[in-house]
C-alpha atoms as a PDB file:
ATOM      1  CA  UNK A   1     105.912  64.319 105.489  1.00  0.00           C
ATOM      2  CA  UNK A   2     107.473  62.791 108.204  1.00  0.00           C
ATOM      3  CA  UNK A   3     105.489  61.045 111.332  1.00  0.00           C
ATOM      4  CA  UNK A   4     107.968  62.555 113.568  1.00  0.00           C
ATOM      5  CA  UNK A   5     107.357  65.869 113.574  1.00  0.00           C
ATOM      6  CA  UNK A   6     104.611  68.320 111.664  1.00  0.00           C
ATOM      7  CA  UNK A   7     107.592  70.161 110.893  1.00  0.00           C
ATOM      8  CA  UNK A   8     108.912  69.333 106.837  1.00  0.00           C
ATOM      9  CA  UNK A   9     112.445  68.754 107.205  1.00  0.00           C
ATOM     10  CA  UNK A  10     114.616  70.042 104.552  1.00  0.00           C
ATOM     11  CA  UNK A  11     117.996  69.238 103.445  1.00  0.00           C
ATOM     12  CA  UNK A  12     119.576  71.707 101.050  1.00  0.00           C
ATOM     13  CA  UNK A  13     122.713  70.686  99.662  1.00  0.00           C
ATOM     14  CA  UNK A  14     125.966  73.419  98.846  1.00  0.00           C
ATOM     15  CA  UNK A  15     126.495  75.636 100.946  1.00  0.00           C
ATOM     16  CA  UNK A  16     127.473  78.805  98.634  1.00  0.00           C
ATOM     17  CA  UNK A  17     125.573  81.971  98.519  1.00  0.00           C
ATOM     18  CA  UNK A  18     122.332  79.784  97.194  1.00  0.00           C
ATOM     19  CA  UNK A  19     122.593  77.063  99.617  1.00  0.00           C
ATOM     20  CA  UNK A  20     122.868  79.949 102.440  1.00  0.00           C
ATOM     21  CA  UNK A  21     120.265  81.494 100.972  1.00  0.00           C
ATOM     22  CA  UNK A  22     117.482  78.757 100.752  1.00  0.00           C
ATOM     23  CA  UNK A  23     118.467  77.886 104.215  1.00  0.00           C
ATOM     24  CA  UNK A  24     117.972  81.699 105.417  1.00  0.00           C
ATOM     25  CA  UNK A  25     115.033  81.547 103.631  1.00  0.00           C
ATOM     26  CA  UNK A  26     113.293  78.751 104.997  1.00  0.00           C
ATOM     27  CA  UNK A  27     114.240  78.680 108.008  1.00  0.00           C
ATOM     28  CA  UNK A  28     112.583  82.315 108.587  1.00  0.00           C
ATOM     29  CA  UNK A  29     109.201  80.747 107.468  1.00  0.00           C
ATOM     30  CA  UNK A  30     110.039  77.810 110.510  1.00  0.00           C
ATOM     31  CA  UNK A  31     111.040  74.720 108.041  1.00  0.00           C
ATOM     32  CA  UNK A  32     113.232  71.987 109.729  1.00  0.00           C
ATOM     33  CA  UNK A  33     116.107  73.188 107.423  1.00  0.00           C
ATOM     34  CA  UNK A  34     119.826  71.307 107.651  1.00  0.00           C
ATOM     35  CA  UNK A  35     122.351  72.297 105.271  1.00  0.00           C
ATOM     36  CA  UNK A  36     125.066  70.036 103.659  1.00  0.00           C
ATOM     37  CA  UNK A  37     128.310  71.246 102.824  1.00  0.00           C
ATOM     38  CA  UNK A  38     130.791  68.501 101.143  1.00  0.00           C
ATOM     39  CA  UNK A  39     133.877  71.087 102.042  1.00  0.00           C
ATOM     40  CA  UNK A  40     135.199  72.435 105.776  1.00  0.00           C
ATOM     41  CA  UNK A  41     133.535  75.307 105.895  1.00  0.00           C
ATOM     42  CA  UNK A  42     130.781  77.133 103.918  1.00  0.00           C
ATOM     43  CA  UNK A  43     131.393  78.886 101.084  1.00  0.00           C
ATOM     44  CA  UNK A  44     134.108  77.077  99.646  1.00  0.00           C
ATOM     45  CA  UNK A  45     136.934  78.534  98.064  1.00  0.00           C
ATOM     46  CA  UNK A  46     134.913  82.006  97.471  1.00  0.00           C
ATOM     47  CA  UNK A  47     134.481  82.482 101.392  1.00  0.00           C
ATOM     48  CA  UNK A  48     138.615  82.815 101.200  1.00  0.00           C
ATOM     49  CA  UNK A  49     140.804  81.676 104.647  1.00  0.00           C
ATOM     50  CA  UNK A  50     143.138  82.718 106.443  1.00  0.00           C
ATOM     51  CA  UNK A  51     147.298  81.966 106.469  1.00  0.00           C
ATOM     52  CA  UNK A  52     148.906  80.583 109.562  1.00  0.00           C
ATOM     53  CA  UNK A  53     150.211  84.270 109.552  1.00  0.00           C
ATOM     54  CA  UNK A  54     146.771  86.023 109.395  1.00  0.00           C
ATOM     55  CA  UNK A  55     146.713  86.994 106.413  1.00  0.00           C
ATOM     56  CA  UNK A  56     143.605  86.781 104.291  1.00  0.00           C
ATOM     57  CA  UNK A  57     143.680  84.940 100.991  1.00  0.00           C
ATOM     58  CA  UNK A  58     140.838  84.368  98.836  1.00  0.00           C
ATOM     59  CA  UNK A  59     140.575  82.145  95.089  1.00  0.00           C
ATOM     60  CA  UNK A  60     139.555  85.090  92.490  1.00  0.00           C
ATOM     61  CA  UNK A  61     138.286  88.376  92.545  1.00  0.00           C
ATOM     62  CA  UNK A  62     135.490  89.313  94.751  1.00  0.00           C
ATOM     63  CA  UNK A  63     134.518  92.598  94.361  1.00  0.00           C
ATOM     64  CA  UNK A  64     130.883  93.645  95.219  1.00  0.00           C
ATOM     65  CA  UNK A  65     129.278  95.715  91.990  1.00  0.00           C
ATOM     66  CA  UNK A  66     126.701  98.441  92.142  1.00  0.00           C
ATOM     67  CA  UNK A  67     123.992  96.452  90.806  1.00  0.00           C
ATOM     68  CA  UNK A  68     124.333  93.873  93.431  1.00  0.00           C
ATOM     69  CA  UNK A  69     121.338  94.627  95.230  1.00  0.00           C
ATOM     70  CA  UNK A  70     120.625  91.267  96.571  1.00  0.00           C
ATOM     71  CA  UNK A  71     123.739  90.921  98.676  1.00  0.00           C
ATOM     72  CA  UNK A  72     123.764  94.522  99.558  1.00  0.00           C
ATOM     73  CA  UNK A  73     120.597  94.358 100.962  1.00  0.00           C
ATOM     74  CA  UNK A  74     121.375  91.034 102.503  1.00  0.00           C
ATOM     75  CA  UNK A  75     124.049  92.223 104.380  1.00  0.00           C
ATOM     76  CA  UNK A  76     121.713  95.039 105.931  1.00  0.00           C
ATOM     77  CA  UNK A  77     118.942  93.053 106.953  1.00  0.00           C
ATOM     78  CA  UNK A  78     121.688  90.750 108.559  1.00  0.00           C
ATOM     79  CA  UNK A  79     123.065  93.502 110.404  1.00  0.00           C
ATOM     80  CA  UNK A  80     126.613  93.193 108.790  1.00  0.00           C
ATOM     81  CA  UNK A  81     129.324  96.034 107.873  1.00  0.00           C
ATOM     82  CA  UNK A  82     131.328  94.166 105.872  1.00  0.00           C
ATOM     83  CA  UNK A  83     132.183  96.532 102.529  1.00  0.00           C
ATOM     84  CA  UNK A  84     134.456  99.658 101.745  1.00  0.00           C
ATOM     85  CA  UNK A  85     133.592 102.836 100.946  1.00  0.00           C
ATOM     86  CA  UNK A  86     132.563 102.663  96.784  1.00  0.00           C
ATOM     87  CA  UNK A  87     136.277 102.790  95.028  1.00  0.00           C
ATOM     88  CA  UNK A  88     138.036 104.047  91.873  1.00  0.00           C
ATOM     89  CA  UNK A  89     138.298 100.813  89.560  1.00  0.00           C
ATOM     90  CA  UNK A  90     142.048 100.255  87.438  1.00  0.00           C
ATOM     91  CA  UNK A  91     143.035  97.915  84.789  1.00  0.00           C
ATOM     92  CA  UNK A  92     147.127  97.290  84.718  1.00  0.00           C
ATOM     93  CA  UNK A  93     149.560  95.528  81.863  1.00  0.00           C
ATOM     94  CA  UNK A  94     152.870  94.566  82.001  1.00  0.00           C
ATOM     95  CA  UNK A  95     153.764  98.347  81.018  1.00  0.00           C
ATOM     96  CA  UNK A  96     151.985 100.306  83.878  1.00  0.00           C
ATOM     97  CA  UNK A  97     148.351 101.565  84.771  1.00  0.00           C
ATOM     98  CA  UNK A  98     146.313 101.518  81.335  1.00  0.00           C
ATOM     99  CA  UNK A  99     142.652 102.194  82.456  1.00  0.00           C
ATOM    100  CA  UNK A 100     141.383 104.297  85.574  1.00  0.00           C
ATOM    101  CA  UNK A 101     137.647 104.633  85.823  1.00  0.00           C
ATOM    102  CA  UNK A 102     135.837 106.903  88.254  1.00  0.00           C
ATOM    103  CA  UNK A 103     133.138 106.365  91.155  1.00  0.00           C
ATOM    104  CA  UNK A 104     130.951 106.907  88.553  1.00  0.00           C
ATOM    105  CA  UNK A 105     127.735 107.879  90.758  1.00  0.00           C
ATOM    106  CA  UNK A 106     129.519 110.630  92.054  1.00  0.00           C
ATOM    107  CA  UNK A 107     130.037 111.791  88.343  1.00  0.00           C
ATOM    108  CA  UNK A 108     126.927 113.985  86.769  1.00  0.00           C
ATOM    109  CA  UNK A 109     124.768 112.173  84.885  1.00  0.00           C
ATOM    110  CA  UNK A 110     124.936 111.896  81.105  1.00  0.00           C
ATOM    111  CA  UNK A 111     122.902 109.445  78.808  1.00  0.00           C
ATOM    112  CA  UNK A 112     123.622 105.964  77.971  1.00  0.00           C
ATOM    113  CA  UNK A 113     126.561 105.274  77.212  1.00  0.00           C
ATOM    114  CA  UNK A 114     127.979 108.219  77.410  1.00  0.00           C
ATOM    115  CA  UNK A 115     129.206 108.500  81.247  1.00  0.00           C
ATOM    116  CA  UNK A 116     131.030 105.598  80.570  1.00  0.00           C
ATOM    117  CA  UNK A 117     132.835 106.230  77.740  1.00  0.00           C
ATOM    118  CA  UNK A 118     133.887 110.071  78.584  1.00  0.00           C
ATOM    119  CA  UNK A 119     134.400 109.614  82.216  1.00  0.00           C
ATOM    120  CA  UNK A 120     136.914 106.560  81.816  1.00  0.00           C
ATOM    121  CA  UNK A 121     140.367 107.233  81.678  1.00  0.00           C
ATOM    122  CA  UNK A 122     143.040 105.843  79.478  1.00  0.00           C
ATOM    123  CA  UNK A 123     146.184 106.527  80.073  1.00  0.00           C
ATOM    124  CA  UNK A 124     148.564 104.846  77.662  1.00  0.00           C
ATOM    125  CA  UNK A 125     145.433 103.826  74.759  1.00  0.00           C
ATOM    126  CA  UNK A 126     145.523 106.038  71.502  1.00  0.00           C
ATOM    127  CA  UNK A 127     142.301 107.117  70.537  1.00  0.00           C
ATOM    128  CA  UNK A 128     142.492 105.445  67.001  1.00  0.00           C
ATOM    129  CA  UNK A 129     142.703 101.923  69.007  1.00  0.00           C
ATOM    130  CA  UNK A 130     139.838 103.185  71.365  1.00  0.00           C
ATOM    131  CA  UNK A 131     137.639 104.271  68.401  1.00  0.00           C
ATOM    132  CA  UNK A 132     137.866 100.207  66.725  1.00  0.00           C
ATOM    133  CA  UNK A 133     135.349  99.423  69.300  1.00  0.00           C
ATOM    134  CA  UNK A 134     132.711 101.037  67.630  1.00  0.00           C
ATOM    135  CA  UNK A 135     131.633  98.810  65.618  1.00  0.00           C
ATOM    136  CA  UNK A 136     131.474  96.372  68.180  1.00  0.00           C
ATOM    137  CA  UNK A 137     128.245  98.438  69.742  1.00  0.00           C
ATOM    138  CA  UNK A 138     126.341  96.792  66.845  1.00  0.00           C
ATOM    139  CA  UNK A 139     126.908  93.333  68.555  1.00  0.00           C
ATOM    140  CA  UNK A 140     126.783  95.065  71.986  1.00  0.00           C
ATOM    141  CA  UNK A 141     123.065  96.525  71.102  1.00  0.00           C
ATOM    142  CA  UNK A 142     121.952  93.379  68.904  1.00  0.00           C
ATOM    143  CA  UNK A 143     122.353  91.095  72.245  1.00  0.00           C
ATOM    144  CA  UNK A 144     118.834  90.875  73.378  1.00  0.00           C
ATOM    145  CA  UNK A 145     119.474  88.381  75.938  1.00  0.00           C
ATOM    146  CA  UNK A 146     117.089  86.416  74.062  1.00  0.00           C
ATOM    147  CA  UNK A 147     117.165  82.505  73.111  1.00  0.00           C
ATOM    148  CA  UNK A 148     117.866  83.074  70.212  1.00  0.00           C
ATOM    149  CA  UNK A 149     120.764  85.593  70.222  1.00  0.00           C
ATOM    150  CA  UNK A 150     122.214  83.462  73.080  1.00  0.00           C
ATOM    151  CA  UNK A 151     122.381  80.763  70.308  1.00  0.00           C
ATOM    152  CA  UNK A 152     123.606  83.396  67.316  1.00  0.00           C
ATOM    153  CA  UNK A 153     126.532  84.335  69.582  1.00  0.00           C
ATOM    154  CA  UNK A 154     127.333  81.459  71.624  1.00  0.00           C
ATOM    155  CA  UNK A 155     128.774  79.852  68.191  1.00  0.00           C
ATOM    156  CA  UNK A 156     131.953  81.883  68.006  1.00  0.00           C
ATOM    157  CA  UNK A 157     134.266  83.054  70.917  1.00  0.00           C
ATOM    158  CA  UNK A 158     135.043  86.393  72.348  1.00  0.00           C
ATOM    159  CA  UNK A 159     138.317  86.595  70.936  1.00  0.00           C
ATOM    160  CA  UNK A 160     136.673  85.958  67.077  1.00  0.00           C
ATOM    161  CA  UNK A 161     133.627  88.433  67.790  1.00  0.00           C
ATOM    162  CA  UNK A 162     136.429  90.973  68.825  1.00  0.00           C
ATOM    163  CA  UNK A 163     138.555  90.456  65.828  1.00  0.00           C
ATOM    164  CA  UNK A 164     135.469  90.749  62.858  1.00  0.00           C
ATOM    165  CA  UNK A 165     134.165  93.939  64.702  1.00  0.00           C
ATOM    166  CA  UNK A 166     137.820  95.075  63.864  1.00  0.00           C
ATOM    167  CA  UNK A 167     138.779  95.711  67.319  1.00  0.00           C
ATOM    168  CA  UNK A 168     142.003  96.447  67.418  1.00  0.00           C
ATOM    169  CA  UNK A 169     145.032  93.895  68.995  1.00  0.00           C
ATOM    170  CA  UNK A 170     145.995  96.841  71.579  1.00  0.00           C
ATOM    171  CA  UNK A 171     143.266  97.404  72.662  1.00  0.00           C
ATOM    172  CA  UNK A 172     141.859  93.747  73.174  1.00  0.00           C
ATOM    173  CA  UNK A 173     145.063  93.136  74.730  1.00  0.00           C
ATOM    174  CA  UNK A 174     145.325  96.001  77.267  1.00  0.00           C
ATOM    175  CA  UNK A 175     140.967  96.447  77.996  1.00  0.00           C
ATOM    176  CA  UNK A 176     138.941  94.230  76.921  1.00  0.00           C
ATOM    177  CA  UNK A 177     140.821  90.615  77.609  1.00  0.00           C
ATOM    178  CA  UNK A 178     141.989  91.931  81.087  1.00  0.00           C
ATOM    179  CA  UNK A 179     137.741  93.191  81.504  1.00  0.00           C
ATOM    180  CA  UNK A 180     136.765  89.414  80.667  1.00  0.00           C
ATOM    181  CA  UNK A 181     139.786  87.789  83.020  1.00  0.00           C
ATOM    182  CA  UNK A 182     137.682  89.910  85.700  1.00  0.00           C
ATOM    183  CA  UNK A 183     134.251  89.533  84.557  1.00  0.00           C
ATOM    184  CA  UNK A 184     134.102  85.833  83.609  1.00  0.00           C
ATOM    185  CA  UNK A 185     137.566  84.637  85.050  1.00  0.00           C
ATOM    186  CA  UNK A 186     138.978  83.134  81.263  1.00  0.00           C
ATOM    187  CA  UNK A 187     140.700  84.444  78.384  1.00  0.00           C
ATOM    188  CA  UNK A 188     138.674  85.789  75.413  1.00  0.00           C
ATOM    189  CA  UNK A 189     139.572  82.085  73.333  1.00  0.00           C
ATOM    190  CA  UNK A 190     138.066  80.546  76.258  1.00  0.00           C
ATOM    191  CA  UNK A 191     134.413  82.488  76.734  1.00  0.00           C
ATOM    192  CA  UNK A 192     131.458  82.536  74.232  1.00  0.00           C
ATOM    193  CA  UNK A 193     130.804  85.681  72.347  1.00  0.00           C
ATOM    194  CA  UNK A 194     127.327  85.683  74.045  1.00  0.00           C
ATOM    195  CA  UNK A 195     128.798  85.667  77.542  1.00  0.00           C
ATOM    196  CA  UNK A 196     131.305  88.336  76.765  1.00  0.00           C
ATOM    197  CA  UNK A 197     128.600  90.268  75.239  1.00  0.00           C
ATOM    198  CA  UNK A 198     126.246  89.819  78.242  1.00  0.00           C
ATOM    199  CA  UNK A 199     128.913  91.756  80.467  1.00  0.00           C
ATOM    200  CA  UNK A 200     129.864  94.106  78.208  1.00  0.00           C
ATOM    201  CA  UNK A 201     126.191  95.395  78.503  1.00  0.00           C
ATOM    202  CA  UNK A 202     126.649  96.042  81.926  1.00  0.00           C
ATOM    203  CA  UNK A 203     130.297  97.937  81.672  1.00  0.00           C
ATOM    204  CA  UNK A 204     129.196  99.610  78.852  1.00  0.00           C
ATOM    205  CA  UNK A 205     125.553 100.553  78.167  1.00  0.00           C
ATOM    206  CA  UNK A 206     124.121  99.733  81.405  1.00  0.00           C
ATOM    207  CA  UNK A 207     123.335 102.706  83.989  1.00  0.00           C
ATOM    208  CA  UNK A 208     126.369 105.368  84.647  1.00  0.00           C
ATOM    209  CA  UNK A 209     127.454 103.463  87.856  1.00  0.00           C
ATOM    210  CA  UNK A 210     127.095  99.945  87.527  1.00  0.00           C
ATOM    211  CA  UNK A 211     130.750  99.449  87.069  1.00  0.00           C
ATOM    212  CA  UNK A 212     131.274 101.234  90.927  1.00  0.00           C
ATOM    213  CA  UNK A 213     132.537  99.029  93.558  1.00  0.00           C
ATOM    214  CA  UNK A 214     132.956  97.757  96.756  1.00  0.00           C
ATOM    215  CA  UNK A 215     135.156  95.324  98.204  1.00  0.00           C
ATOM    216  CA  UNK A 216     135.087  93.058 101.907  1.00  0.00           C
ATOM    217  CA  UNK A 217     137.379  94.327 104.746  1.00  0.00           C
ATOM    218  CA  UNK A 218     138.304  90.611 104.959  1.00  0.00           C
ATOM    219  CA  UNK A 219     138.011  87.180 103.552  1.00  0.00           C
ATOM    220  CA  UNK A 220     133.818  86.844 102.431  1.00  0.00           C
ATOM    221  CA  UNK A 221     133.922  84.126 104.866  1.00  0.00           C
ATOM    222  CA  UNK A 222     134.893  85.718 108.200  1.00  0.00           C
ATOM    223  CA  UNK A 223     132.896  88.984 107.440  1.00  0.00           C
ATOM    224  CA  UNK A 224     129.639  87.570 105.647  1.00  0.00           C
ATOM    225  CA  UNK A 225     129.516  83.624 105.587  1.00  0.00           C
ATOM    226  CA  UNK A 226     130.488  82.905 109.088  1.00  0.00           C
ATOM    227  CA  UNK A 227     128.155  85.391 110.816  1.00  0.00           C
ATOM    228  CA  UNK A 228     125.382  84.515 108.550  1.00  0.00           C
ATOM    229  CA  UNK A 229     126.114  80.694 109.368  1.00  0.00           C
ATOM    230  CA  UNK A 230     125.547  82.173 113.608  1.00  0.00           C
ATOM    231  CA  UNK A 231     122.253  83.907 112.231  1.00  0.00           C
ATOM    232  CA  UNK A 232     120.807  80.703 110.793  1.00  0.00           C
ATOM    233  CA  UNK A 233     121.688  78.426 113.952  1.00  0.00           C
ATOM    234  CA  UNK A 234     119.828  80.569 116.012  1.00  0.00           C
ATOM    235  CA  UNK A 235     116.782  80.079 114.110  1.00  0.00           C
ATOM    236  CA  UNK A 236     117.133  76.820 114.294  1.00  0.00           C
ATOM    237  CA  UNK A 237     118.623  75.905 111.014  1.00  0.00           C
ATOM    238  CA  UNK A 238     121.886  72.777 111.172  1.00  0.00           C
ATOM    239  CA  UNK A 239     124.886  73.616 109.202  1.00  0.00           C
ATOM    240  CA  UNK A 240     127.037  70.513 108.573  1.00  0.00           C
ATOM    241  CA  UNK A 241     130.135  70.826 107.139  1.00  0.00           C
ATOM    242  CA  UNK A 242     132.609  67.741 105.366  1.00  0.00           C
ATOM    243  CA  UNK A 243     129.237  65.929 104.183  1.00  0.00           C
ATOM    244  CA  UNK A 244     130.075  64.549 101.191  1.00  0.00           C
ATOM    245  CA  UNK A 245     126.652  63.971  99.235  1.00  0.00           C
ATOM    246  CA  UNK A 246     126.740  59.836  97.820  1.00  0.00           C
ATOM    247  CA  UNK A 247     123.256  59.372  97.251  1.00  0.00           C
ATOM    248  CA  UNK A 248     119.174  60.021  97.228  1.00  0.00           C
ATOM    249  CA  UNK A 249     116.847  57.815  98.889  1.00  0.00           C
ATOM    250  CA  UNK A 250     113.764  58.108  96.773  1.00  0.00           C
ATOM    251  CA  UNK A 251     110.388  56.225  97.136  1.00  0.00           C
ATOM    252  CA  UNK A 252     107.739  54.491  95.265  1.00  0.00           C
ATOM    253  CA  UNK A 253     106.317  57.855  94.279  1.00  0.00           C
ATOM    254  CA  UNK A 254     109.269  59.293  93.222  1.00  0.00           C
ATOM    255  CA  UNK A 255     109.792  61.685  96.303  1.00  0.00           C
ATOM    256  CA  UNK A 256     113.174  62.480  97.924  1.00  0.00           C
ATOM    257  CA  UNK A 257     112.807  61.543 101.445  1.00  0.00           C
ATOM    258  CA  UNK A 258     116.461  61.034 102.456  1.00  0.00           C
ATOM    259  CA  UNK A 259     120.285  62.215 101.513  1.00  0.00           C
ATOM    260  CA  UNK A 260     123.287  60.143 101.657  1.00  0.00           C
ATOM    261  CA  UNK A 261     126.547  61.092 102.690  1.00  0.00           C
ATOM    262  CA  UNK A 262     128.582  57.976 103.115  1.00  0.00           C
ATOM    263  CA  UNK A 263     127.486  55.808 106.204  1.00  0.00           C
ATOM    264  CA  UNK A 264     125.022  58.604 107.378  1.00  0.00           C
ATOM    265  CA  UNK A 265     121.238  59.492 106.325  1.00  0.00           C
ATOM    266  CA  UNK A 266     119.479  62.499 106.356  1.00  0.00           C
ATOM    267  CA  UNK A 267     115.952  62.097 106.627  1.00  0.00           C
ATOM    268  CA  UNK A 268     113.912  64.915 104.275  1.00  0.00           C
ATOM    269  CA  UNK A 269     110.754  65.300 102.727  1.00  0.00           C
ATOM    270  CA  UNK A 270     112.463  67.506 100.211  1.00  0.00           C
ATOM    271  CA  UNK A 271     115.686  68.296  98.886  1.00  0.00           C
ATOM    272  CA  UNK A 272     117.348  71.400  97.437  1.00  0.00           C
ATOM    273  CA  UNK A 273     120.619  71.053  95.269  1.00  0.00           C
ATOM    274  CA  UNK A 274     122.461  74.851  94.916  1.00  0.00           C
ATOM    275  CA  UNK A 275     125.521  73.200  93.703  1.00  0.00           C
ATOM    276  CA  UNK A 276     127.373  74.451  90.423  1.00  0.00           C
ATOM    277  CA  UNK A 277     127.918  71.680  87.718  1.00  0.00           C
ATOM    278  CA  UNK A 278     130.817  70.440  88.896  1.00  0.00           C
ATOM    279  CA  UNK A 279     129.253  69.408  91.883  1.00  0.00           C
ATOM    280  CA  UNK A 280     126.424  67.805  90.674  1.00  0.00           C
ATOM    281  CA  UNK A 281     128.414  65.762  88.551  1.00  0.00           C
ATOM    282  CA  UNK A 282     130.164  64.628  91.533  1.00  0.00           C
ATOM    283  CA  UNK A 283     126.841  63.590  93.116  1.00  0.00           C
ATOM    284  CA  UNK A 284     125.770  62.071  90.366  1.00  0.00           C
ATOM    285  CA  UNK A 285     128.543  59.844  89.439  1.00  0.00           C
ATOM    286  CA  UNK A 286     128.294  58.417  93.265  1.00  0.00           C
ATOM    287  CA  UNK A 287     124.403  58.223  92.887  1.00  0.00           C
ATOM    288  CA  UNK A 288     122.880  55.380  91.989  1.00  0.00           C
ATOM    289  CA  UNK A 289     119.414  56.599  92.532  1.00  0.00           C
ATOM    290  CA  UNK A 290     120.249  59.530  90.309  1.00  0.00           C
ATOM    291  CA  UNK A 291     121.712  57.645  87.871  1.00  0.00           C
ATOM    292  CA  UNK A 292     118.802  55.698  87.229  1.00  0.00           C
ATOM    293  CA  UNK A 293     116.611  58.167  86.531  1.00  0.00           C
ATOM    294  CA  UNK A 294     116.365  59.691  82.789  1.00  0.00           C
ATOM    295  CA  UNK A 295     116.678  63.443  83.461  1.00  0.00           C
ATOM    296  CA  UNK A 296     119.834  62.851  85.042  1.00  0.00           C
ATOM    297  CA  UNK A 297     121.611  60.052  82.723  1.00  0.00           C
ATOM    298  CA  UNK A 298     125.011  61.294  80.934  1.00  0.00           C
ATOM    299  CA  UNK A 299     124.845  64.650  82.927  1.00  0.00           C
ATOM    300  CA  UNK A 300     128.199  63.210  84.821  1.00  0.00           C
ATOM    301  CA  UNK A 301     129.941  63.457  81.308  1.00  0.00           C
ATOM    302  CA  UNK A 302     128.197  66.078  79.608  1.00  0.00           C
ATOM    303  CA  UNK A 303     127.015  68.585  82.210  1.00  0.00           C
ATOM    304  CA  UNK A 304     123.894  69.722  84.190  1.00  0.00           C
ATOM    305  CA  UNK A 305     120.950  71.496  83.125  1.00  0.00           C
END
């Protein structure tokens, strides 16, 4: 710990949702917390900005599901309005509006996965296309989440899965690739079969309305991010923007007890990484403490675990 202060100081490092979140966290329980974001503003590109005009623009979708608990009941315990009302949900082609699905809670109730199925609306689909996903609820039902269907199904792509269930090319084209360009922002080719299969569960034969959503009246940074960033100064937390991690200073006993970002140190008697892969390639690559340590060597080519 450090002689200055009784306090342990803290340096998470990212400041997305998890960054925010270990720093909101900690610094509630009165840790010396200061958070590191390599960018201009926290969040990155999902807390969106705003056009010399005023408009909002924000990278991706970023809708707000019904089984996002977490946020929703982060937002209330930070005292934020920042949602809609729950909407209708539509998929469109090049031809026109194909799918329109309900508010689903506000449907009656029917069992599993019923409410989904009847509910949903398709407007230009023929049933015969619609009924070749059947036999994809073998898949759908035989993903346990476990290791070892994880490594069954991460072996082929969507796009294959779909095409030995016999699904058929309309309807992959005009439901099911535009439900993975949402749900996992890539094209069927381009996404595991296990991934595909782990959302599916959740559109399909998850509860009635976890497909109901909400959206920000804004950009996720000005109504969530930035007011949460206000909440977390006042108890004492330090959020640092266009710190660009370089290295770790580690000691003889293999502790953390500093972060590098270019000519400036951080001192810390621990540190908390909530960066993505991408980013902790970055880190790594510029690390030299990092790099010299086993359970980090080759992650800058081959990825982070």
């Amino acid at each position: 710990m450090s002689a200055e202060s009784s306090t342990p100081k803290i340096v998470v490092v990212g400041a997305g949702w998890a960054g925010l979140g270990a720093t909101y966290h900690l610094a509630q329980q009165g840790y010396d917390v200061t958070l590191l974001e390599a960018g201009p503003y926290p969040g990155g590109l999902v807390a969106g900005w705003k056009t010399a005009g005023g408009r909002s623009v924000e990278a991706g979708i970023h809708g707000f599901w019904y089984p996002y608990k977490n946020i929703f009941s982060l937002v209330k315990e930070l005292g934020l309005a920042p949602f809609t009302p729950w909407t209708r949900s539509c998929q469109y082609s090049p031809a026109g509006l194909e799918v329109e699905s309900p508010i689903f809670q506000d449907e009656p109730w029917l069992p599993t996965p019923l409410g989904t199925f009847l509910y949903t609306k398709f407007k230009r689909l023929p049933l015969v296309d619609r009924l070749s996903a059947l036999p994809l609820l073998y898949a759908v039902l035989d993903f346990d989440n476990s290791d070892e269907a994880w490594r069954r199904y991460d072996r082929v792509t969507a796009r294959e899965l779909f095409k030995q269930f016999g699904v058929s090319a309309r309807l992959y084209r005009d439901a099911f690739e535009p439900m993975l360009l949402v749900g996992l922002f890539a094209p069927g080719e381009q996404c595991s079969a296990a991934a595909a299969l782990g959302m599916l569960y959740y559109f399909i034969l998850a509860h009635q309305p976890d497909f109901d959503v909400v959206w920000c009246r804004g950009t996720v940074g000005e109504k969530i991010f930035r007011p949460w960033v206000d909440i977390l100064e006042k108890l004492g937390a330090k959020v640092l923007t266009k710190q660009r991690v370089t290295d770790l200073i580690v000691d003889s006993n293999n502790r953390a007890t500093g972060v590098v970002c270019g000519e400036e140190t951080f001192d810390a008697d621990a540190v908390i990484f909530a960066v993505g892969v991408t980013g902790m390639q970055k880190i790594i690559s510029s690390s030299p403490a990092l790099q010299s340590r086993q359970e980090f060597r080759g992650r800058n080519e081959s990825g982070c675990s």
